[in-house]
Protein backbone atom coordinates (compact mmCIF):
# COMPACT_ATOMS: atom_id res chain seq x y z
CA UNK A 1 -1.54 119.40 84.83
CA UNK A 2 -1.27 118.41 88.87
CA UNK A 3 0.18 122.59 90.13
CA UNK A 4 0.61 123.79 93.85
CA UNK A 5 -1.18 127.29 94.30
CA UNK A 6 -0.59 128.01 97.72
CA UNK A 7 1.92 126.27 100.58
CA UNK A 8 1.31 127.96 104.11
CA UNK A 9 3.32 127.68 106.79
CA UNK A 10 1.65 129.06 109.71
CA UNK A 11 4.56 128.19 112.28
CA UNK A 12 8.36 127.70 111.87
CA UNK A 13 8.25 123.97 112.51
CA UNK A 14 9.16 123.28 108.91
CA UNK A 15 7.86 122.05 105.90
CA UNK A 16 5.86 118.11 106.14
CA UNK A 17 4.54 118.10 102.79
CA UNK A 18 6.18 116.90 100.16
CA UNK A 19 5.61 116.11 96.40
CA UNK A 20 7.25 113.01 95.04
CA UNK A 21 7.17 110.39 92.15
CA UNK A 22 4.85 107.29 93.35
CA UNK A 23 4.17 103.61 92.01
CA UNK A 24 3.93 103.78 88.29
CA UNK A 25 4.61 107.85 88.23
CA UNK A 26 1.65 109.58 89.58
CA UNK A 27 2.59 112.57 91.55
CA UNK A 28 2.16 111.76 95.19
CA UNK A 29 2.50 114.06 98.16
CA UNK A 30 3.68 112.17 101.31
CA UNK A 31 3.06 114.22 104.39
CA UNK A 32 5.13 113.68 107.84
CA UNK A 33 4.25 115.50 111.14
CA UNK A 34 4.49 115.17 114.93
CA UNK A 35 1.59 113.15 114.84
CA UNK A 36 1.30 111.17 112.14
CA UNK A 37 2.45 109.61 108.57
CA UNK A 38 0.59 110.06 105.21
CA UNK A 39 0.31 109.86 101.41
CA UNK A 40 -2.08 111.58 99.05
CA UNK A 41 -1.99 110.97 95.52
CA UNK A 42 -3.03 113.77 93.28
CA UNK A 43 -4.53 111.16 91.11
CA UNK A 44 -7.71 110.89 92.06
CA UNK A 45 -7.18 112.88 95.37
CA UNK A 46 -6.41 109.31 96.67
CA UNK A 47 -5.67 108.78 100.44
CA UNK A 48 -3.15 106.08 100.21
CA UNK A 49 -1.60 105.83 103.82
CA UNK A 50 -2.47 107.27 107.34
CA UNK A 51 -0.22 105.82 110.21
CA UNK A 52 -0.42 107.58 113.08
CA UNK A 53 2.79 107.83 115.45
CA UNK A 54 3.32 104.29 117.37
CA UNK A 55 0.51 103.10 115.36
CA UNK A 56 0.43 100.44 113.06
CA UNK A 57 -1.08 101.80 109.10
CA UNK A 58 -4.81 102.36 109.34
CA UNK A 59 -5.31 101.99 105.39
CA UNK A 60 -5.22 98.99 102.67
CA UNK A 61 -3.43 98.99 99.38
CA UNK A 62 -3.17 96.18 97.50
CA UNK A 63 -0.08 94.99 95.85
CA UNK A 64 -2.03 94.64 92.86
CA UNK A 65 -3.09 97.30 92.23
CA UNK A 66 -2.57 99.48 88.84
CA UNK A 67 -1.23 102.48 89.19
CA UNK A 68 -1.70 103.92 85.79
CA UNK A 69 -3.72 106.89 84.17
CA UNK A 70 -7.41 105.83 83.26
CA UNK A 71 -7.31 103.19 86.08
CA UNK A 72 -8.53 103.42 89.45
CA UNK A 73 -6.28 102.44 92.36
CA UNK A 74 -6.90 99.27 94.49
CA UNK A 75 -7.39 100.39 98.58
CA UNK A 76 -6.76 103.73 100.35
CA UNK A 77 -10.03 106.04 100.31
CA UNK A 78 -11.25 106.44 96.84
CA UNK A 79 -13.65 109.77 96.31
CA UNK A 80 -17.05 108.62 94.26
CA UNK A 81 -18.56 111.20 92.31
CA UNK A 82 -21.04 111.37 91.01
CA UNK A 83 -22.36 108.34 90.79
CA UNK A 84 -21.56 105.08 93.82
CA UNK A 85 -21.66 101.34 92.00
CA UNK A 86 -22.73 100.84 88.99
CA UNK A 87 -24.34 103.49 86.89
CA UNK A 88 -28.01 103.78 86.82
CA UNK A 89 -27.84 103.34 82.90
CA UNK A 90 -25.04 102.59 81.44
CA UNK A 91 -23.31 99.54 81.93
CA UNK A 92 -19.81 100.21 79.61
CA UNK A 93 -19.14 103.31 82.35
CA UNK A 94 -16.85 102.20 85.16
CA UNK A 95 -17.91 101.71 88.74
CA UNK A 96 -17.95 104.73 91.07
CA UNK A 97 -17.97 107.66 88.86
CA UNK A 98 -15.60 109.96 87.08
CA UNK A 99 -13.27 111.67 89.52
CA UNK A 100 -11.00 108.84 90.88
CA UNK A 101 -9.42 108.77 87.57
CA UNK A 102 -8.18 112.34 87.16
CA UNK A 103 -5.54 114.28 88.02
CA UNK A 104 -6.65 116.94 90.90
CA UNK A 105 -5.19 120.23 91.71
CA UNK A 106 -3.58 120.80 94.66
CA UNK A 107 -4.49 124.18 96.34
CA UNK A 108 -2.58 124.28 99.15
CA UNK A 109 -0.99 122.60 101.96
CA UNK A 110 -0.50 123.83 105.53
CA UNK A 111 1.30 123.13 108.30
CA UNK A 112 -0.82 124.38 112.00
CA UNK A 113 0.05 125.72 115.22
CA UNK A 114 -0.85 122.03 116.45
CA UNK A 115 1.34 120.59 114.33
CA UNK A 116 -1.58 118.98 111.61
CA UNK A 117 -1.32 119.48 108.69
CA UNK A 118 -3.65 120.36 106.07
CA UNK A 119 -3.74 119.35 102.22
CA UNK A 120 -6.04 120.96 99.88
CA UNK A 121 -7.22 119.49 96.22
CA UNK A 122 -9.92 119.95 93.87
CA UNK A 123 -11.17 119.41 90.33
CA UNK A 124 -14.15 120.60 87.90
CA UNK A 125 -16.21 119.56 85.55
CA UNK A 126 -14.41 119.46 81.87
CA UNK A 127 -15.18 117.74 77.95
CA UNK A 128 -14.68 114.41 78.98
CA UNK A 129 -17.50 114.43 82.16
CA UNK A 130 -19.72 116.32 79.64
CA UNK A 131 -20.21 113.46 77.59
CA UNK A 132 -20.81 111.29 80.33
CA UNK A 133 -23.23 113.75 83.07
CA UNK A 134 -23.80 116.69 81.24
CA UNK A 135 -23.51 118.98 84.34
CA UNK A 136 -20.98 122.00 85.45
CA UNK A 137 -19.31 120.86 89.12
CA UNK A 138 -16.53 122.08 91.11
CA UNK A 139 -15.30 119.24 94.18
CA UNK A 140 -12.74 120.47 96.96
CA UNK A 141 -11.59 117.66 99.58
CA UNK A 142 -10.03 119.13 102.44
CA UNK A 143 -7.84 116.36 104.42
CA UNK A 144 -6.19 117.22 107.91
CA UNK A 145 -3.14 114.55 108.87
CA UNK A 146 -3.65 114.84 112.72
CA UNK A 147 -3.82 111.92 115.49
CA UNK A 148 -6.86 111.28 113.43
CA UNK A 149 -7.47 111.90 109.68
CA UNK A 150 -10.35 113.83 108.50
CA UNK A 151 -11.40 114.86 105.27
CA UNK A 152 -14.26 117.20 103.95
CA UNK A 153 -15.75 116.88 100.86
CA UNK A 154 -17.36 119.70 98.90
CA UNK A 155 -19.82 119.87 95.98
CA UNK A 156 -20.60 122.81 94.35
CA UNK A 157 -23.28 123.25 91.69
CA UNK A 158 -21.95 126.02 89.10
CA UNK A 159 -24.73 125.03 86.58
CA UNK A 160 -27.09 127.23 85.42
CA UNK A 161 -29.57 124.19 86.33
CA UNK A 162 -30.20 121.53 89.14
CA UNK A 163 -28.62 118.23 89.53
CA UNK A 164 -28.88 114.93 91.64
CA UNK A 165 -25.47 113.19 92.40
CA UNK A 166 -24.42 110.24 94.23
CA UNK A 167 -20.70 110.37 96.42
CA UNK A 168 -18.99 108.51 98.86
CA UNK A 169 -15.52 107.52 100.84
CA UNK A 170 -15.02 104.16 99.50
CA UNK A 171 -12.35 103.31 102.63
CA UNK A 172 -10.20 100.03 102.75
CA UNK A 173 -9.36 99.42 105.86
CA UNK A 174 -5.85 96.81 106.77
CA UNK A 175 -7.54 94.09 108.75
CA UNK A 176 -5.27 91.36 111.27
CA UNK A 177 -7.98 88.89 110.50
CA UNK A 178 -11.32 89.55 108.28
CA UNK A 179 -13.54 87.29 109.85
CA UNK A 180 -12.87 87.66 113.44
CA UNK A 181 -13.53 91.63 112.28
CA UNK A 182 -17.10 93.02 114.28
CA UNK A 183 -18.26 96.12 112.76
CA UNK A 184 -20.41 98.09 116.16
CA UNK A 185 -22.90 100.08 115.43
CA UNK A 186 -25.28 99.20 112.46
CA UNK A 187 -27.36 97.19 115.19
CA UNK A 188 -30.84 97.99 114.53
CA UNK A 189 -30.19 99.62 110.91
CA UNK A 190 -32.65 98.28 107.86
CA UNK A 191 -29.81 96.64 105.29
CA UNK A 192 -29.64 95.53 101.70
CA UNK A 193 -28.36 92.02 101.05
CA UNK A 194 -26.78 92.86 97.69
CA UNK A 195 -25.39 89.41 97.29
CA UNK A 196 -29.14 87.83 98.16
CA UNK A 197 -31.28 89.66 95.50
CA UNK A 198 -31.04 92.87 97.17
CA UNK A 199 -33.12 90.93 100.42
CA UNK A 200 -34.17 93.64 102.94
CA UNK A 201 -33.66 92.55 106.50
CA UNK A 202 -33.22 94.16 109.66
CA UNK A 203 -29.32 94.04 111.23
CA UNK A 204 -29.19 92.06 114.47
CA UNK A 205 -26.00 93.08 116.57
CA UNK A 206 -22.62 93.57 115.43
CA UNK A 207 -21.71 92.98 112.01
CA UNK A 208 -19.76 89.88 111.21
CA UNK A 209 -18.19 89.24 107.66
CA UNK A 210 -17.63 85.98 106.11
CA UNK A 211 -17.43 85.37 102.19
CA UNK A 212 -18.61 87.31 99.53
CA UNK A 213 -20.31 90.13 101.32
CA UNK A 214 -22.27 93.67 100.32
CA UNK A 215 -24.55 94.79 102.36
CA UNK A 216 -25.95 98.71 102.54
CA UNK A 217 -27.23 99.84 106.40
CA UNK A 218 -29.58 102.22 105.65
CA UNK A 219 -29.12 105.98 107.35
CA UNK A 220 -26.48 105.09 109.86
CA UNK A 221 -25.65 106.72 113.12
CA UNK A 222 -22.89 109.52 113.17
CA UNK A 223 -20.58 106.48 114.69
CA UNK A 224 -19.45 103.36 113.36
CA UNK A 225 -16.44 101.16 114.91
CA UNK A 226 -14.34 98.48 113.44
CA UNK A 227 -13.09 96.13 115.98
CA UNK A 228 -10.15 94.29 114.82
CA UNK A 229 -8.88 91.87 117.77
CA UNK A 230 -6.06 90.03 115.88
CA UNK A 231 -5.07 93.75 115.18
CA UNK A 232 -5.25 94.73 119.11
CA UNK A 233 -7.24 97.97 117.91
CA UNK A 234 -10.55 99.67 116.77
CA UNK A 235 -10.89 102.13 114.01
CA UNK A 236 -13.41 104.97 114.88
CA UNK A 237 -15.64 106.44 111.79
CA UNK A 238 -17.50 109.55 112.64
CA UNK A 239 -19.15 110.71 109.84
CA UNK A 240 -21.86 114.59 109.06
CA UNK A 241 -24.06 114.39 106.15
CA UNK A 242 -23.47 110.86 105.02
CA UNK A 243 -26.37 108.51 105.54
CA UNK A 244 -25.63 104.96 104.61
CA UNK A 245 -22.63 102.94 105.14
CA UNK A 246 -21.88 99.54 102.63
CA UNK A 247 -19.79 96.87 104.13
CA UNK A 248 -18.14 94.52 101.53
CA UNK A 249 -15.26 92.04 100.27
CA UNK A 250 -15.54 90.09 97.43
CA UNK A 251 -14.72 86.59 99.44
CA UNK A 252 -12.32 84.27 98.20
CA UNK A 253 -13.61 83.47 95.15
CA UNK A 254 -14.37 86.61 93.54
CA UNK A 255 -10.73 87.89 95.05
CA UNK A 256 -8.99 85.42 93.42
CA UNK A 257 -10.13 85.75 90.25
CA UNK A 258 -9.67 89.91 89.93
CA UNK A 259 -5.97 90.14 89.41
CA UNK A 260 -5.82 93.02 91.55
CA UNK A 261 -6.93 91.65 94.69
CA UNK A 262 -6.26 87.63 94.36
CA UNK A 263 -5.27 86.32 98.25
CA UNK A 264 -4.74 89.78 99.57
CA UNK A 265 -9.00 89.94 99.93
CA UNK A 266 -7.64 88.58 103.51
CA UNK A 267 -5.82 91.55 104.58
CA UNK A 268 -8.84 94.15 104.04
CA UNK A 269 -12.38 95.32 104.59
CA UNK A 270 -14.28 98.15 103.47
CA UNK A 271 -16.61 100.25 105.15
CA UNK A 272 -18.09 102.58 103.06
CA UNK A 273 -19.77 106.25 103.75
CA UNK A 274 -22.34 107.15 100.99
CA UNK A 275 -25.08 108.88 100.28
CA UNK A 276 -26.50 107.19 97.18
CA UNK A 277 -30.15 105.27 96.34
CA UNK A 278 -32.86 106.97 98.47
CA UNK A 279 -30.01 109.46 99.85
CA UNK A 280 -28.54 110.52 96.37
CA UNK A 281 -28.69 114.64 96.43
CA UNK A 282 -30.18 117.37 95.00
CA UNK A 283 -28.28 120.45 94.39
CA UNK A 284 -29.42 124.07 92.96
CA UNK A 285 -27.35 126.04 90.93
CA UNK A 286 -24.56 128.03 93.16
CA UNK A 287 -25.38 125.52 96.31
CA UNK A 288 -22.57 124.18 97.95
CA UNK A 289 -23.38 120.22 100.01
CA UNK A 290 -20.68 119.39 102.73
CA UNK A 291 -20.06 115.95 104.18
CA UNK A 292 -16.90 115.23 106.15
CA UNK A 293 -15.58 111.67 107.55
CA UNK A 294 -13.40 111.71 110.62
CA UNK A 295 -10.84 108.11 111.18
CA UNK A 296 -9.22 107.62 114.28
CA UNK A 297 -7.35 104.39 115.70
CA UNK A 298 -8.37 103.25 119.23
CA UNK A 299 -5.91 100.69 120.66
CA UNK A 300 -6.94 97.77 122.46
C-alpha cells in the first residue's frame, strides 16, 4: 500500500506536490515549482516527466506503453535492481530486476528555500524477491525537481550476510531526430558491441546511432552529453559512483515488432548509467552504496 509519511514545507510558498490517479490507475505524484514540471510514479519510483520552465520535456514515454501492475513502464527513468539485462541464470525472470514493478513508499516530499523540491521513496526486500535473490535490502531514491533533476540512489545491505548486486538509471531520453543524435564523451572508452557478438572495440569520437544499437562504454567519465541539433539543445549527464554507460534502441525492426514501442523507436534514445558486469557491487551487511545521476538541459 503506496502511504505518505512525511510532507515538509520548509517555506510558505505552498504546496507543489501532488498525488493523483495516472494512466491505467497507478498513483502518480506530479510535482510543479518555480523551476520546473514533473511526474513520479510510485510504481516503480518511475520518473515519468521533467520539463524544466521554457524548456521543452527532457524525458520519453511511449504511447505504448502498459501501465498496469506486474508490467514495467515504457520510457521515463526506470530504477534496475538488482540485476541490469538479462539475469545471469534464469531466463523466465524479466529484464532489469525486481523493483520497477512494485509499488514504493513515499517518505516525504519537500518543498526548499530555493524553491526545489524534493520527493522521497523507498522499498525493501519482501516474499516475493525472496524467491527470486534470497537477500534482505532496503533502496531509498532521493529525486530533487530543480533547473536540473537529480536523483540519489541508495542500497542498503540489512542481511546478516554479503551480497553482489547489479543497478542502474535506465533513462529515455525525447530525441528531435535519432540519428543526427552525437553522444560526447565516450571518446576513448573500451565498448561492448552487444549486437556484434559482444565485439570489444575501442570508441573513436562521438557516438553516432543508427539501427539496432547496444553498446556498453566501459567506466565512463563523470560527464556525458547528448547533443540533439533537430532539438536545438544538449542534455547534460553527470553521474558519482556509476561506471559504465549503455547506449541503445532497438532500430526499426525490432521497434516495430514490440507493441510497445512500434514507430515511436524514432522519438527516443537511451543512455544508460550502470554499474553491472565487471562493476556489479559488493555489499557487507549494514553497508550503505550511494550513486546519484544529475540531468540538466543545455540549449543550443
Amino acid at each position: 500500500m503506496n502511504r505518505i509519511t512525511k510532507d515538509r514545507q520548509s517555506n510558505p510558498r505552498g504546496k507543489t506536490v501532488r498525488v493523483d490517479k495516472g494512466p491505467g490507475g497507478l498513483p502518480i505524484l506530479r510535482i510543479s515549482n518555480e523551476h520546473a514540471e514533473s511526474s513520479i510514479f510510485t510504481y516503480g519510483a518511475h520518473v515519468a516527466s521533467f520539463k524544466p520552465k521554457r524548456a521543452d520535456e527532457m524525458l520519453f514515454i511511449s504511447p505504448y506503453s502498459k501501465f498496469e501492475e506486474g508490467q514495467p513502464i515504457r520510457g521515463g527513468i526506470p530504477i534496475c535492481f538488482p540485476w541490469f539485462g538479462k539475469h545471469e541464470t534464469r531466463e523466465d525472470l524479466q529484464l532489469h530486476g525486481l523493483v520497477r514493478t512494485k509499488i514504493w513508499d513515499v517518505v516525504g516530499t519537500a518543498t526548499e528555500a530555493d524553491g526545489s523540491t524534493t520527493v522521497v521513496l523507498s522499498t525493501h526486500d519482501d516474499e516475493y524477491s525472496w524467491s527470486i535473490w534470497p537477500h534482505r535490502f532496503s533502496i531509498q531514491l532521493t529525486v530533487f525537481i530543480a533547473k536540473e533533476l537529480t536523483m540519489i540512489l541508495e542500497v542498503k545491505n540489512i542481511d546478516d550476510k554479503p551480497f553482489t548486486f547489479g543497478e542502474a538509471f535506465h533513462t529515455y531520453f525525447s530525441v528531435g531526430d535519432l540519428e543526427q543524435c552525437n553522444i560526447i564523451g565516450l571518446d576513448g572508452l573500451q565498448a561492448i558491441d552487444r549486437m556484434k557478438s559482444d565485439t570489444v572495440y575501442v570508441q573513436s569520437g562521438d557516438v553516432k546511432v543508427s539501427g539496432a544499437f547496444t553498446r556498453v562504454y566501459r567506466d565512463a567519465g563523470k560527464h556525458v552529453t547528448l547533443a540533439d541539433p533537430v532539438a536545438s539543445r544538449s542534455i547534460r549527464m553527470e553521474q558519482d559512483r556509476l561506471r559504465h554507460v549503455v547506449v541503445w534502441n532497438p532500430g526499426e525492426h525490432a521497434a516495430m515488432n514490440n507493441a510497445e514501442i512500434l514507430e515511436a523507436y524514432k522519438d527516443f534514445l537511451c543512455v544508460e548509467h550502470a554499474n553491472f558486469l565487471d562493476a556489479a557491487i559488493d555489499l557487507n551487511p549494514g553497508e550503505t552504496h550511494r550513486s546519484k545521476l544529475v540531468l540538466s538541459i543545455l540549449s543550443d
